[in-house]
C-alpha atoms as a PDB file:
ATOM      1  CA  UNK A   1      88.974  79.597 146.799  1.00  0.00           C
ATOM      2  CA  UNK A   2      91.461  78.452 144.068  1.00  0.00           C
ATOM      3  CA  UNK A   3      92.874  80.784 141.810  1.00  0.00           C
ATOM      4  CA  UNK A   4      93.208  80.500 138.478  1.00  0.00           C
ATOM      5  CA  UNK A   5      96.122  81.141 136.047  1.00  0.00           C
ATOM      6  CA  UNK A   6      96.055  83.800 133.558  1.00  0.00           C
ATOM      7  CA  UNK A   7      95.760  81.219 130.559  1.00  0.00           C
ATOM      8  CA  UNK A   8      93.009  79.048 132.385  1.00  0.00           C
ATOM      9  CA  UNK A   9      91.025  82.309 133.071  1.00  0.00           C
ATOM     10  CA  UNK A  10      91.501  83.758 129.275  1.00  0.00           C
ATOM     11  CA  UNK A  11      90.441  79.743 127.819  1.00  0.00           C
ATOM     12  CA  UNK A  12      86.870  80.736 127.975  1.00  0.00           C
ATOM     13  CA  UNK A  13      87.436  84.062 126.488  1.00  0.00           C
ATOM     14  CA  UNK A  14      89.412  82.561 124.029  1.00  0.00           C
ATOM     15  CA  UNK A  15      86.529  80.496 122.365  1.00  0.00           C
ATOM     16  CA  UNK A  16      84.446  83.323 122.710  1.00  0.00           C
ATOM     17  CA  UNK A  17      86.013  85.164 120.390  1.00  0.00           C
ATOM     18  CA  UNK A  18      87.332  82.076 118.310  1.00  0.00           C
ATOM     19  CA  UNK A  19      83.578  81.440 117.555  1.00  0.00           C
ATOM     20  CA  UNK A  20      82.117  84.600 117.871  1.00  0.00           C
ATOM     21  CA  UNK A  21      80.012  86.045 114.991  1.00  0.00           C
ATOM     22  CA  UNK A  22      81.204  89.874 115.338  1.00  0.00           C
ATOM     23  CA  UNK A  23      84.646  89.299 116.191  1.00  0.00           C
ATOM     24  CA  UNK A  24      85.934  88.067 112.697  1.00  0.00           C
ATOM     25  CA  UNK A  25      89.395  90.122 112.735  1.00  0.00           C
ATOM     26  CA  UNK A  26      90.292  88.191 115.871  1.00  0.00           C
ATOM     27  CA  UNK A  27      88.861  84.851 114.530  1.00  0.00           C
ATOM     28  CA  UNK A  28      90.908  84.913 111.781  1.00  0.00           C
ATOM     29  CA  UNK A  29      94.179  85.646 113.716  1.00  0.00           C
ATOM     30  CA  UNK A  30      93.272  83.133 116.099  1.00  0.00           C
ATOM     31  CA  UNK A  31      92.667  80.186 113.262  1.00  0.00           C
ATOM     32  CA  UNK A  32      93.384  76.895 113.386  1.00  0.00           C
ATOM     33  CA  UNK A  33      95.187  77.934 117.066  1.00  0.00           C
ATOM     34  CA  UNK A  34      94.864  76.724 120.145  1.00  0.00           C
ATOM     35  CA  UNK A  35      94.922  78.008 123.580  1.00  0.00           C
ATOM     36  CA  UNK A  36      97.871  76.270 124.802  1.00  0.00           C
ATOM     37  CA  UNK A  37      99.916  77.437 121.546  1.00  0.00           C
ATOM     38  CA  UNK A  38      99.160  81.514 122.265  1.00  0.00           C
ATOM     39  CA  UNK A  39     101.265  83.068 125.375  1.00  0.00           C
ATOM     40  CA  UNK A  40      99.526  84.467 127.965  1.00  0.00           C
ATOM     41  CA  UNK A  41     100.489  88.262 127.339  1.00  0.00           C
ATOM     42  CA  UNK A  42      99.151  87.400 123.652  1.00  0.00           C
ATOM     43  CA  UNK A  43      96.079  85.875 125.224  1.00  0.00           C
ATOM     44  CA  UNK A  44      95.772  89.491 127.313  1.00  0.00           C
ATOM     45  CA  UNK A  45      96.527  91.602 124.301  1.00  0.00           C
ATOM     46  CA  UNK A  46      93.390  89.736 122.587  1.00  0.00           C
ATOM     47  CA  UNK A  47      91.101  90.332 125.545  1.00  0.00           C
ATOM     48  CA  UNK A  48      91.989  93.831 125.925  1.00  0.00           C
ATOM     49  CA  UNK A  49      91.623  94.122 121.433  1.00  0.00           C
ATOM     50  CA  UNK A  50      88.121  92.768 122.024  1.00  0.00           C
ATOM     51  CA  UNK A  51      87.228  95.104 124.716  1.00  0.00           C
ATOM     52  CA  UNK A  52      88.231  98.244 122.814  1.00  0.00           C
ATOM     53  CA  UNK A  53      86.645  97.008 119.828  1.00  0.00           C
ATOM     54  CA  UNK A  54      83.523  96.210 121.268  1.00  0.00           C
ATOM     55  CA  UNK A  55      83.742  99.867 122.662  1.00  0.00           C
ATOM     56  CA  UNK A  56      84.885 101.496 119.342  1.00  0.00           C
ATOM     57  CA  UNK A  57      81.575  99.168 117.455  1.00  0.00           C
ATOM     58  CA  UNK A  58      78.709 100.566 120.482  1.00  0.00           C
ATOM     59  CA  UNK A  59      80.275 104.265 119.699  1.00  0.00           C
ATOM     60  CA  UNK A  60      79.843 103.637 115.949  1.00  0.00           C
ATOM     61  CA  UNK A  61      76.567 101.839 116.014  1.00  0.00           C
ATOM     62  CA  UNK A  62      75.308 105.073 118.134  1.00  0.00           C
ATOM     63  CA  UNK A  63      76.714 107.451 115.315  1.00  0.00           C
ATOM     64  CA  UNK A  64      74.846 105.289 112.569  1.00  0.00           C
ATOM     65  CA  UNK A  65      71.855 105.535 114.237  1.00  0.00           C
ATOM     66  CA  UNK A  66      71.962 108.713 114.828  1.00  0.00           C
ATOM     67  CA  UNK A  67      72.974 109.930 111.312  1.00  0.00           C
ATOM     68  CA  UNK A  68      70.493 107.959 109.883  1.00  0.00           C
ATOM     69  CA  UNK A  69      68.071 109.465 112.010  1.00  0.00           C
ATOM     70  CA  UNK A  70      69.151 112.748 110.266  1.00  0.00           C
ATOM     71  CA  UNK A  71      68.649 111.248 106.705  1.00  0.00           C
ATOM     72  CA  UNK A  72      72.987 111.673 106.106  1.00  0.00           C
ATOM     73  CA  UNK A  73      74.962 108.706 104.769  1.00  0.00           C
ATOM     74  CA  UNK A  74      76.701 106.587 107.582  1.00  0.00           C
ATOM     75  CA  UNK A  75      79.423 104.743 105.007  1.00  0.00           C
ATOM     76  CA  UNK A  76      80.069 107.901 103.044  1.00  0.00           C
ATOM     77  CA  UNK A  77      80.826 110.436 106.173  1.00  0.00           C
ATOM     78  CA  UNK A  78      82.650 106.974 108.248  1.00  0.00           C
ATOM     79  CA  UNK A  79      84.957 106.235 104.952  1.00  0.00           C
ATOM     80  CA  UNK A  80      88.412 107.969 104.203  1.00  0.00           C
ATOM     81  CA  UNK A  81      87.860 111.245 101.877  1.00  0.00           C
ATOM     82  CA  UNK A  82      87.765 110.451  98.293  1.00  0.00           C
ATOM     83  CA  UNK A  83      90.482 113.078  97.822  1.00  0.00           C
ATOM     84  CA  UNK A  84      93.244 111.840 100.290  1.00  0.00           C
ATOM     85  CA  UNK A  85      92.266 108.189  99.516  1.00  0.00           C
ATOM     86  CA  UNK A  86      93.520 108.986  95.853  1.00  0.00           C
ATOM     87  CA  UNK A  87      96.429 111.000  96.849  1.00  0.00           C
ATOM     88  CA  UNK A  88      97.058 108.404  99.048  1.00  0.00           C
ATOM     89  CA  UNK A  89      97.202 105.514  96.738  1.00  0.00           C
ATOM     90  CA  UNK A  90      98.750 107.933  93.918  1.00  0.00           C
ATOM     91  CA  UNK A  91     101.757 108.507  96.263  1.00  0.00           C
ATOM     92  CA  UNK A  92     102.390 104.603  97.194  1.00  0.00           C
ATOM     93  CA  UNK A  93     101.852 103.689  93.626  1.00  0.00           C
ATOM     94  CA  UNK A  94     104.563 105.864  92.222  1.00  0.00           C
ATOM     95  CA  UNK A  95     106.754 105.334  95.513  1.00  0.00           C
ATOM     96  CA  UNK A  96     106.825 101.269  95.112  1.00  0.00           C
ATOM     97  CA  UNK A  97     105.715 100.280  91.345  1.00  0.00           C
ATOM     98  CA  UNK A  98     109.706  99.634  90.969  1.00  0.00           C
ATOM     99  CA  UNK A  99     109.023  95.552  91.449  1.00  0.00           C
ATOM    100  CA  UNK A 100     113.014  95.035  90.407  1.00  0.00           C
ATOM    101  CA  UNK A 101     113.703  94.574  94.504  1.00  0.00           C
ATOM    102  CA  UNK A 102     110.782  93.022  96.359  1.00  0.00           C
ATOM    103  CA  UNK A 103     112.566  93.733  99.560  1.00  0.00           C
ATOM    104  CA  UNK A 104     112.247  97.386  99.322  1.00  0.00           C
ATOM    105  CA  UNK A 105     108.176  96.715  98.781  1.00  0.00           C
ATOM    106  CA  UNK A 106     106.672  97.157 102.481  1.00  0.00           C
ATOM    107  CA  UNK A 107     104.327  93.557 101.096  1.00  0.00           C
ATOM    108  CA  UNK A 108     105.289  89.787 100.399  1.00  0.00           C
ATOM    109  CA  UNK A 109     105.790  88.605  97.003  1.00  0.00           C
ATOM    110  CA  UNK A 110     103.540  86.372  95.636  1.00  0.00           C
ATOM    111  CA  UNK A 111     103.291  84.583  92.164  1.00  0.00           C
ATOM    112  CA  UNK A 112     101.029  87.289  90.389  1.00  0.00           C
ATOM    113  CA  UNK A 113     102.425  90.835  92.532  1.00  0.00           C
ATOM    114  CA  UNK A 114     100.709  92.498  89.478  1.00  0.00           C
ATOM    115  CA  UNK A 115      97.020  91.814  91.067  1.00  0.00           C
ATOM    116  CA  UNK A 116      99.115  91.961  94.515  1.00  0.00           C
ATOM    117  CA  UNK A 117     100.442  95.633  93.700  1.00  0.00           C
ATOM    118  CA  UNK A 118      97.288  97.140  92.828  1.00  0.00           C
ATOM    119  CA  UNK A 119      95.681  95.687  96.882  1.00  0.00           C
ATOM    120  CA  UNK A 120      98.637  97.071  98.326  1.00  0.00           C
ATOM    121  CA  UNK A 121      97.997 100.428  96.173  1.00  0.00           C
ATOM    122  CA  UNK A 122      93.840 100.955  97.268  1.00  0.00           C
ATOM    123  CA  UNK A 123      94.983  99.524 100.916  1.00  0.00           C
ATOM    124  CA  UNK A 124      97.194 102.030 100.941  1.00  0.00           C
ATOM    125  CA  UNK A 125      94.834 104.432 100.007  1.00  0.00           C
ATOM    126  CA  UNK A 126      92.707 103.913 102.707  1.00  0.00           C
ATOM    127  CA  UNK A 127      90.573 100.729 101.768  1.00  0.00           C
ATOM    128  CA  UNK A 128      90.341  98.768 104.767  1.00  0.00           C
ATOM    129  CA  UNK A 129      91.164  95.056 104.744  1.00  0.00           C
ATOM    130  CA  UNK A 130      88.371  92.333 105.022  1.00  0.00           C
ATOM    131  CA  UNK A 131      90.222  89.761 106.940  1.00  0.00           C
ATOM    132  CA  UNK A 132      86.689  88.271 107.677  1.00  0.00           C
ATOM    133  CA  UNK A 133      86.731  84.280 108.875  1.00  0.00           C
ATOM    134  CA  UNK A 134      90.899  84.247 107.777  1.00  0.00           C
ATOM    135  CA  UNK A 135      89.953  81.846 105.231  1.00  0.00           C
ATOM    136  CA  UNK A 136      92.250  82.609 101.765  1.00  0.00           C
ATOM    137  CA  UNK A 137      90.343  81.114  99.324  1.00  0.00           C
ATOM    138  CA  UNK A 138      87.349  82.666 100.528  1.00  0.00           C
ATOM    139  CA  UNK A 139      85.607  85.269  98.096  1.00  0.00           C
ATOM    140  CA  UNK A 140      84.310  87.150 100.650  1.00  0.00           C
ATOM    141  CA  UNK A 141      87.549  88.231 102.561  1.00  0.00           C
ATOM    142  CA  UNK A 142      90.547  90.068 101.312  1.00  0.00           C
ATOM    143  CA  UNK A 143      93.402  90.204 103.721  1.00  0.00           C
ATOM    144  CA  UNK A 144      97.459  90.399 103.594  1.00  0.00           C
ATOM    145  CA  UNK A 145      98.480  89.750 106.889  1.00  0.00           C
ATOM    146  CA  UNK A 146     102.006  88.939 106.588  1.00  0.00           C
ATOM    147  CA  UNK A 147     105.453  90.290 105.585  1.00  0.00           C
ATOM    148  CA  UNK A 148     106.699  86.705 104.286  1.00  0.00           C
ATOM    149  CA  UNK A 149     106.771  86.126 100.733  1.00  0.00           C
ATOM    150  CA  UNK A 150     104.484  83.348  99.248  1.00  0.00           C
ATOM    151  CA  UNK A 151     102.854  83.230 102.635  1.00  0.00           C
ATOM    152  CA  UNK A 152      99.503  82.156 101.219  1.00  0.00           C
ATOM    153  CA  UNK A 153      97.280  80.894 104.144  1.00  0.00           C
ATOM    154  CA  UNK A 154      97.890  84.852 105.314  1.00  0.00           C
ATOM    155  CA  UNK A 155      96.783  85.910 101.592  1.00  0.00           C
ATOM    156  CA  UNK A 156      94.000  85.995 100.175  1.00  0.00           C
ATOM    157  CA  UNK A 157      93.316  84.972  97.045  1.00  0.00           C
ATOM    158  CA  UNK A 158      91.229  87.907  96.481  1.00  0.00           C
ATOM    159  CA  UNK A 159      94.495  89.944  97.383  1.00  0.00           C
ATOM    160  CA  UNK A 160      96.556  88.062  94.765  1.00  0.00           C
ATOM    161  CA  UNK A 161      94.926  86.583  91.818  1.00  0.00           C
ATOM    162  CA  UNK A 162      93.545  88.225  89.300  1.00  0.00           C
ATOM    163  CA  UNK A 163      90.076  86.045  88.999  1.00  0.00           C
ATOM    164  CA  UNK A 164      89.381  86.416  92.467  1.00  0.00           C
ATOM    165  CA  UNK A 165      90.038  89.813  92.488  1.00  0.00           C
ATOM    166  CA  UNK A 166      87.276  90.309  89.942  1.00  0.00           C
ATOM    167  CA  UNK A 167      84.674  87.718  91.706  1.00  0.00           C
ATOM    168  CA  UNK A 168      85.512  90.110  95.039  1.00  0.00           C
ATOM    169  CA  UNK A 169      85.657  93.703  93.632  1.00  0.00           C
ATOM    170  CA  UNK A 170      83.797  93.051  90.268  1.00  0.00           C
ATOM    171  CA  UNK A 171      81.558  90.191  88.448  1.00  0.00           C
ATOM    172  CA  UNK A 172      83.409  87.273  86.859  1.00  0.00           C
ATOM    173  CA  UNK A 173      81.758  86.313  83.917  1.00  0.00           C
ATOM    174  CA  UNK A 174      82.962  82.261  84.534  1.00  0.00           C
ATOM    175  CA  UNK A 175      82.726  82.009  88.230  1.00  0.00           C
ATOM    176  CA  UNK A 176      80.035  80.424  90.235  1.00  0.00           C
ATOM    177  CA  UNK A 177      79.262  84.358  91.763  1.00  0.00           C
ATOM    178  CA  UNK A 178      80.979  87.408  92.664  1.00  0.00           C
ATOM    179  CA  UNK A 179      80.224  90.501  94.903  1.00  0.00           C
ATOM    180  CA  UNK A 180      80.535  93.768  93.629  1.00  0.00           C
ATOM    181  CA  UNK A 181      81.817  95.265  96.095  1.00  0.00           C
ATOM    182  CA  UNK A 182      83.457  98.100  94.026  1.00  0.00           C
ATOM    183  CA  UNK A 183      81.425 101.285  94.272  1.00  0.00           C
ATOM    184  CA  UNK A 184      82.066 101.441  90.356  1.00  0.00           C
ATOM    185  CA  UNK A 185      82.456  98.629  88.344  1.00  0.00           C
ATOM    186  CA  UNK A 186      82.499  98.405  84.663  1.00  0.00           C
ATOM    187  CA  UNK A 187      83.136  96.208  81.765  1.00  0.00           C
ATOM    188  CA  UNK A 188      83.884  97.142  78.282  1.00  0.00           C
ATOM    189  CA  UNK A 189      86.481  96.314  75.233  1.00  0.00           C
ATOM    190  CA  UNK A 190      89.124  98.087  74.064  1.00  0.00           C
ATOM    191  CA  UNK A 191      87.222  99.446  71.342  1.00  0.00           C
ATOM    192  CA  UNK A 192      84.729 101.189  72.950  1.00  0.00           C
ATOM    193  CA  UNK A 193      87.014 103.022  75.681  1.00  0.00           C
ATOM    194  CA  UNK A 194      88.714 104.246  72.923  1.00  0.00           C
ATOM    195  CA  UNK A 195      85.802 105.609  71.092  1.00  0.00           C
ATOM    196  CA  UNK A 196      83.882 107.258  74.736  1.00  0.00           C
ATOM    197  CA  UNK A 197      87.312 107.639  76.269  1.00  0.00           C
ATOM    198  CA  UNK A 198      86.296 111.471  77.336  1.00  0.00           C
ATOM    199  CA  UNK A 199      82.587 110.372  78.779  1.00  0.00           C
ATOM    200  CA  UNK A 200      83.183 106.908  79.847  1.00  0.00           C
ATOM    201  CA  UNK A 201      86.679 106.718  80.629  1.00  0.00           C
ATOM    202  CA  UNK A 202      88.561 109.395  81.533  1.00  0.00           C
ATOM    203  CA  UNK A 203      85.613 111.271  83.555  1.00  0.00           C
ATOM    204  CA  UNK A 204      84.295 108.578  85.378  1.00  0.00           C
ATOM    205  CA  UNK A 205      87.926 107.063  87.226  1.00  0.00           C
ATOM    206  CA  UNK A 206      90.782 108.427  89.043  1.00  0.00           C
ATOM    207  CA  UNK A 207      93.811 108.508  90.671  1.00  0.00           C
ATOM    208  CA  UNK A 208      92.950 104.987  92.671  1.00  0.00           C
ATOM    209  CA  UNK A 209      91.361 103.262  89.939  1.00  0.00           C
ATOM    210  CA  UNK A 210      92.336  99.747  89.307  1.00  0.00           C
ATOM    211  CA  UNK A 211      91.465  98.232  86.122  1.00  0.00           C
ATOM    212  CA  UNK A 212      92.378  94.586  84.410  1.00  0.00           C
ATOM    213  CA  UNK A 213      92.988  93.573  80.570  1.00  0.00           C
ATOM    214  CA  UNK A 214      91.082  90.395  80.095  1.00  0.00           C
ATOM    215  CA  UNK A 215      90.985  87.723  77.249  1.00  0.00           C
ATOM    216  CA  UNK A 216      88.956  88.464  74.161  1.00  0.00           C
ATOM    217  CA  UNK A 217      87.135  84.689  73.851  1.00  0.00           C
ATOM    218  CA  UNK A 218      86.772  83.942  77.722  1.00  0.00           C
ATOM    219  CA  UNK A 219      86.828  87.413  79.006  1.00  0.00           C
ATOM    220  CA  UNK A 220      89.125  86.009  82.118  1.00  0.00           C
ATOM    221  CA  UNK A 221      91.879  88.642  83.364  1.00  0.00           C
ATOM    222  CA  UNK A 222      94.957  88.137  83.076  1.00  0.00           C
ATOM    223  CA  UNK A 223      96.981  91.574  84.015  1.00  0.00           C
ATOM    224  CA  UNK A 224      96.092  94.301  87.009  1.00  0.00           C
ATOM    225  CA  UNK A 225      96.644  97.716  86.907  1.00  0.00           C
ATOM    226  CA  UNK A 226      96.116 100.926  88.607  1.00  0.00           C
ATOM    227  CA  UNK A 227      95.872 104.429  87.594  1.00  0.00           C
ATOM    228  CA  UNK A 228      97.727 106.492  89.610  1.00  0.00           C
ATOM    229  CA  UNK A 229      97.456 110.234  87.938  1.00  0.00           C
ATOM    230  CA  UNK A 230      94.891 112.462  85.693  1.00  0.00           C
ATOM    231  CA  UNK A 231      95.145 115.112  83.816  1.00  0.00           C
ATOM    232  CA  UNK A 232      94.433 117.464  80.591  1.00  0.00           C
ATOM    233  CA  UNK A 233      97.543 118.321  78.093  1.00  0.00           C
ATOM    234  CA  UNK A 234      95.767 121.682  76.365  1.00  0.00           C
ATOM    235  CA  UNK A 235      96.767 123.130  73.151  1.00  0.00           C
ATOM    236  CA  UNK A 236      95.943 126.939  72.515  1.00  0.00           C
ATOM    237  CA  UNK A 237      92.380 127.053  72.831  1.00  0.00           C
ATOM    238  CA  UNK A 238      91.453 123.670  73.786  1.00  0.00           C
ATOM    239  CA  UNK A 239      92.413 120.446  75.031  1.00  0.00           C
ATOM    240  CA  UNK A 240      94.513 117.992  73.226  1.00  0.00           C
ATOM    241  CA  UNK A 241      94.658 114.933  75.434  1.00  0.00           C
ATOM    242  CA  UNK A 242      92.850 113.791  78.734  1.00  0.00           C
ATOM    243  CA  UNK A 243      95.129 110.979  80.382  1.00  0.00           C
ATOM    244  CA  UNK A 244      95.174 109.249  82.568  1.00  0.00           C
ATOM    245  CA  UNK A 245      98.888 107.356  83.171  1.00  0.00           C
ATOM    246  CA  UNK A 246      98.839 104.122  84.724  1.00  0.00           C
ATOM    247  CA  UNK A 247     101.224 101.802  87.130  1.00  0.00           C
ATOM    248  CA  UNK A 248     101.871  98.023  87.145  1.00  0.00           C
ATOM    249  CA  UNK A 249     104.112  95.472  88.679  1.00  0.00           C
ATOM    250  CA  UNK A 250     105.058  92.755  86.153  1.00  0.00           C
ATOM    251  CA  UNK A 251     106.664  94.431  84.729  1.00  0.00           C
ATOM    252  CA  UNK A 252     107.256  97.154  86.955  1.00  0.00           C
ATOM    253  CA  UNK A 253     106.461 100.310  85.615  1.00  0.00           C
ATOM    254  CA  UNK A 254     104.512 103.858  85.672  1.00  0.00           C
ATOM    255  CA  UNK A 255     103.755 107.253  83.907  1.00  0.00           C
ATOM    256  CA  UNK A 256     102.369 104.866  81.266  1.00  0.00           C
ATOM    257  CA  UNK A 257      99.579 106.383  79.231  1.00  0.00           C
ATOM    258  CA  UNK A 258      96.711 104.602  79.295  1.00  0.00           C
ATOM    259  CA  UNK A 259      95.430 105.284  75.674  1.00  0.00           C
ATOM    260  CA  UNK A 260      98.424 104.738  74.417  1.00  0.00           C
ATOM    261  CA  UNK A 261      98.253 101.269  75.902  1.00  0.00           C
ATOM    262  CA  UNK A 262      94.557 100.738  74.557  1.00  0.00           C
ATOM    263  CA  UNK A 263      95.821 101.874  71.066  1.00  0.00           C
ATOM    264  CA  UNK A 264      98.630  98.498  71.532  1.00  0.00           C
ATOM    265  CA  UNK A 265      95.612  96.208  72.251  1.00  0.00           C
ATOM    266  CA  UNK A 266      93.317  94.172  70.179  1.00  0.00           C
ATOM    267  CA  UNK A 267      89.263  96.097  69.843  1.00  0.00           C
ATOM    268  CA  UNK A 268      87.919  92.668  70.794  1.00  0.00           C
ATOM    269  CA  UNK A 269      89.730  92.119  73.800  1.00  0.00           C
ATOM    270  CA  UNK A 270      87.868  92.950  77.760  1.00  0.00           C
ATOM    271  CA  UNK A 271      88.686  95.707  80.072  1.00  0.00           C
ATOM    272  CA  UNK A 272      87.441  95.716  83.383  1.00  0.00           C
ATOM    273  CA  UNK A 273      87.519  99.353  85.712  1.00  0.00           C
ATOM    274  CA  UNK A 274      87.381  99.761  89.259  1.00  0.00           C
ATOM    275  CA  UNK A 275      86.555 102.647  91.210  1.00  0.00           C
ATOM    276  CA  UNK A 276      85.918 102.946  95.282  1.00  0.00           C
ATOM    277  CA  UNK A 277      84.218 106.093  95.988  1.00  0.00           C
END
């Protein structure tokens, strides 16, 4: 009986989970690869990935099944907590919003690191990646797999740009369609979060909130920004201010108050908030 090498063994395995439909991490590291460019201890590594996930997905399908059973919430109680995701992107936001140095930012540059900072920021968090068929442009998938700067076929577009971040997260009001996939999502103008700041504003987002400044006439963003602390300055009796301070890359900056920002803007002009839990 021949034997076979460890490459020729691993080729069918290979386009297994090249093409297969539940393996899309592994499909979009193995891209545009073939199996004579991987090594065979990378080759291995992959096999043994796909065997643990595959594992880790039957032990998670069980769970679903049987919290559903028992009427609870699979995606709430399988998530990171709401209250270490936002101490979690709170802490990276005011570690790395310095964009002076992009070599002390654990990310890659790219040509808009303000939409770039605020990914890293929720990723941080605890918002898992959606590296989904590897494709960059795609709507669907937001990914940075890379430490090079301007890598872009290992960035998505939904990572970096500010109109794809809204198609992904939000709805773009000039794109073919968009997703939602925020948990909140909400449009308004300046002038009315300044008028329902209290209800609208400052009680419905949080340390982890991301939200864009747009253009008045074509409502297209333009800047991305992320809030990254909350809280009530009281007078004697009463409160005087709720804030909610804000941090941005391009230019690189934090402890901004957002209604002081609002209050620099034009009434006509778009916001658009993002929330995740």
């Amino acid at each position: 009986m021949l034997k076979t090498t460890p490459k020729e063994h691993l080729k069918h395995n290979y386009n297994t989970l090249k093409n297969a439909e539940t393996d899309e991490l592994l499909r979009g590291l193995l891209l545009d690869k073939e199996p004579q460019d991987i090594s065979d201890e990378t080759l291995e590594k992959l096999e043994e990935k796909r065997k643990r996930d595959l594992e880790k997905r039957d032990k998670l399908d069980d769970l679903e099944e049987k919290l559903r059973e028992e009427g609870k919430d699979y995606e709430l109680l399988t998530q990171v907590p709401e209250e270490e995701f936002r101490a979690n992107a709170a802490e990276y936001a005011e570690n790395y919003w310095d964009d002076s140095d992009y070599d002390d930012i654990p990310y890659p540059a790219v040509e808009l690191n303000c939409t770039n900072f605020t990914s890293q920021v929720i990723h941080e968090g605890g918002i898992e990646q959606k590296p989904g068929n590897g494709d960059p442009d795609e709507i669907r998938n937001w990914f940075c797999n890379t430490d090079i700067d301007y890598d872009y076929d290992n960035i998505s577009m939904t990572w970096r740009h500010t109109d794809s971040w809204l198609a992904h997260w939000g709805e773009h009001p000039n794109l073919p369609y968009s997703l939602n996939e925020a948990e909140v999502f909400k449009k308004t103008t300046v002038e009315e979060a300044k008028y329902n700041w209290k209800e609208e504003i400052y009680d419905e987002f949080d340390k982890g909130s991301v939200f864009q400044l747009a253009h008045s006439n074509s409502e297209e963003p333009w800047h991305n920004m992320v809030i990254h602390d909350k809280y009530i300055n009281w007078g004697w009796f009463a409160p005087l201010e709720h804030v909610l301070e804000y941090a941005q890359h391009e230019p690189g900056d934090y402890e901004q108050d957002l209604m002081d920002l609002l209050l620099r803007r034009g009434d006509n002009e778009v916001l658009y908030f993002f929330d995740f839990y």
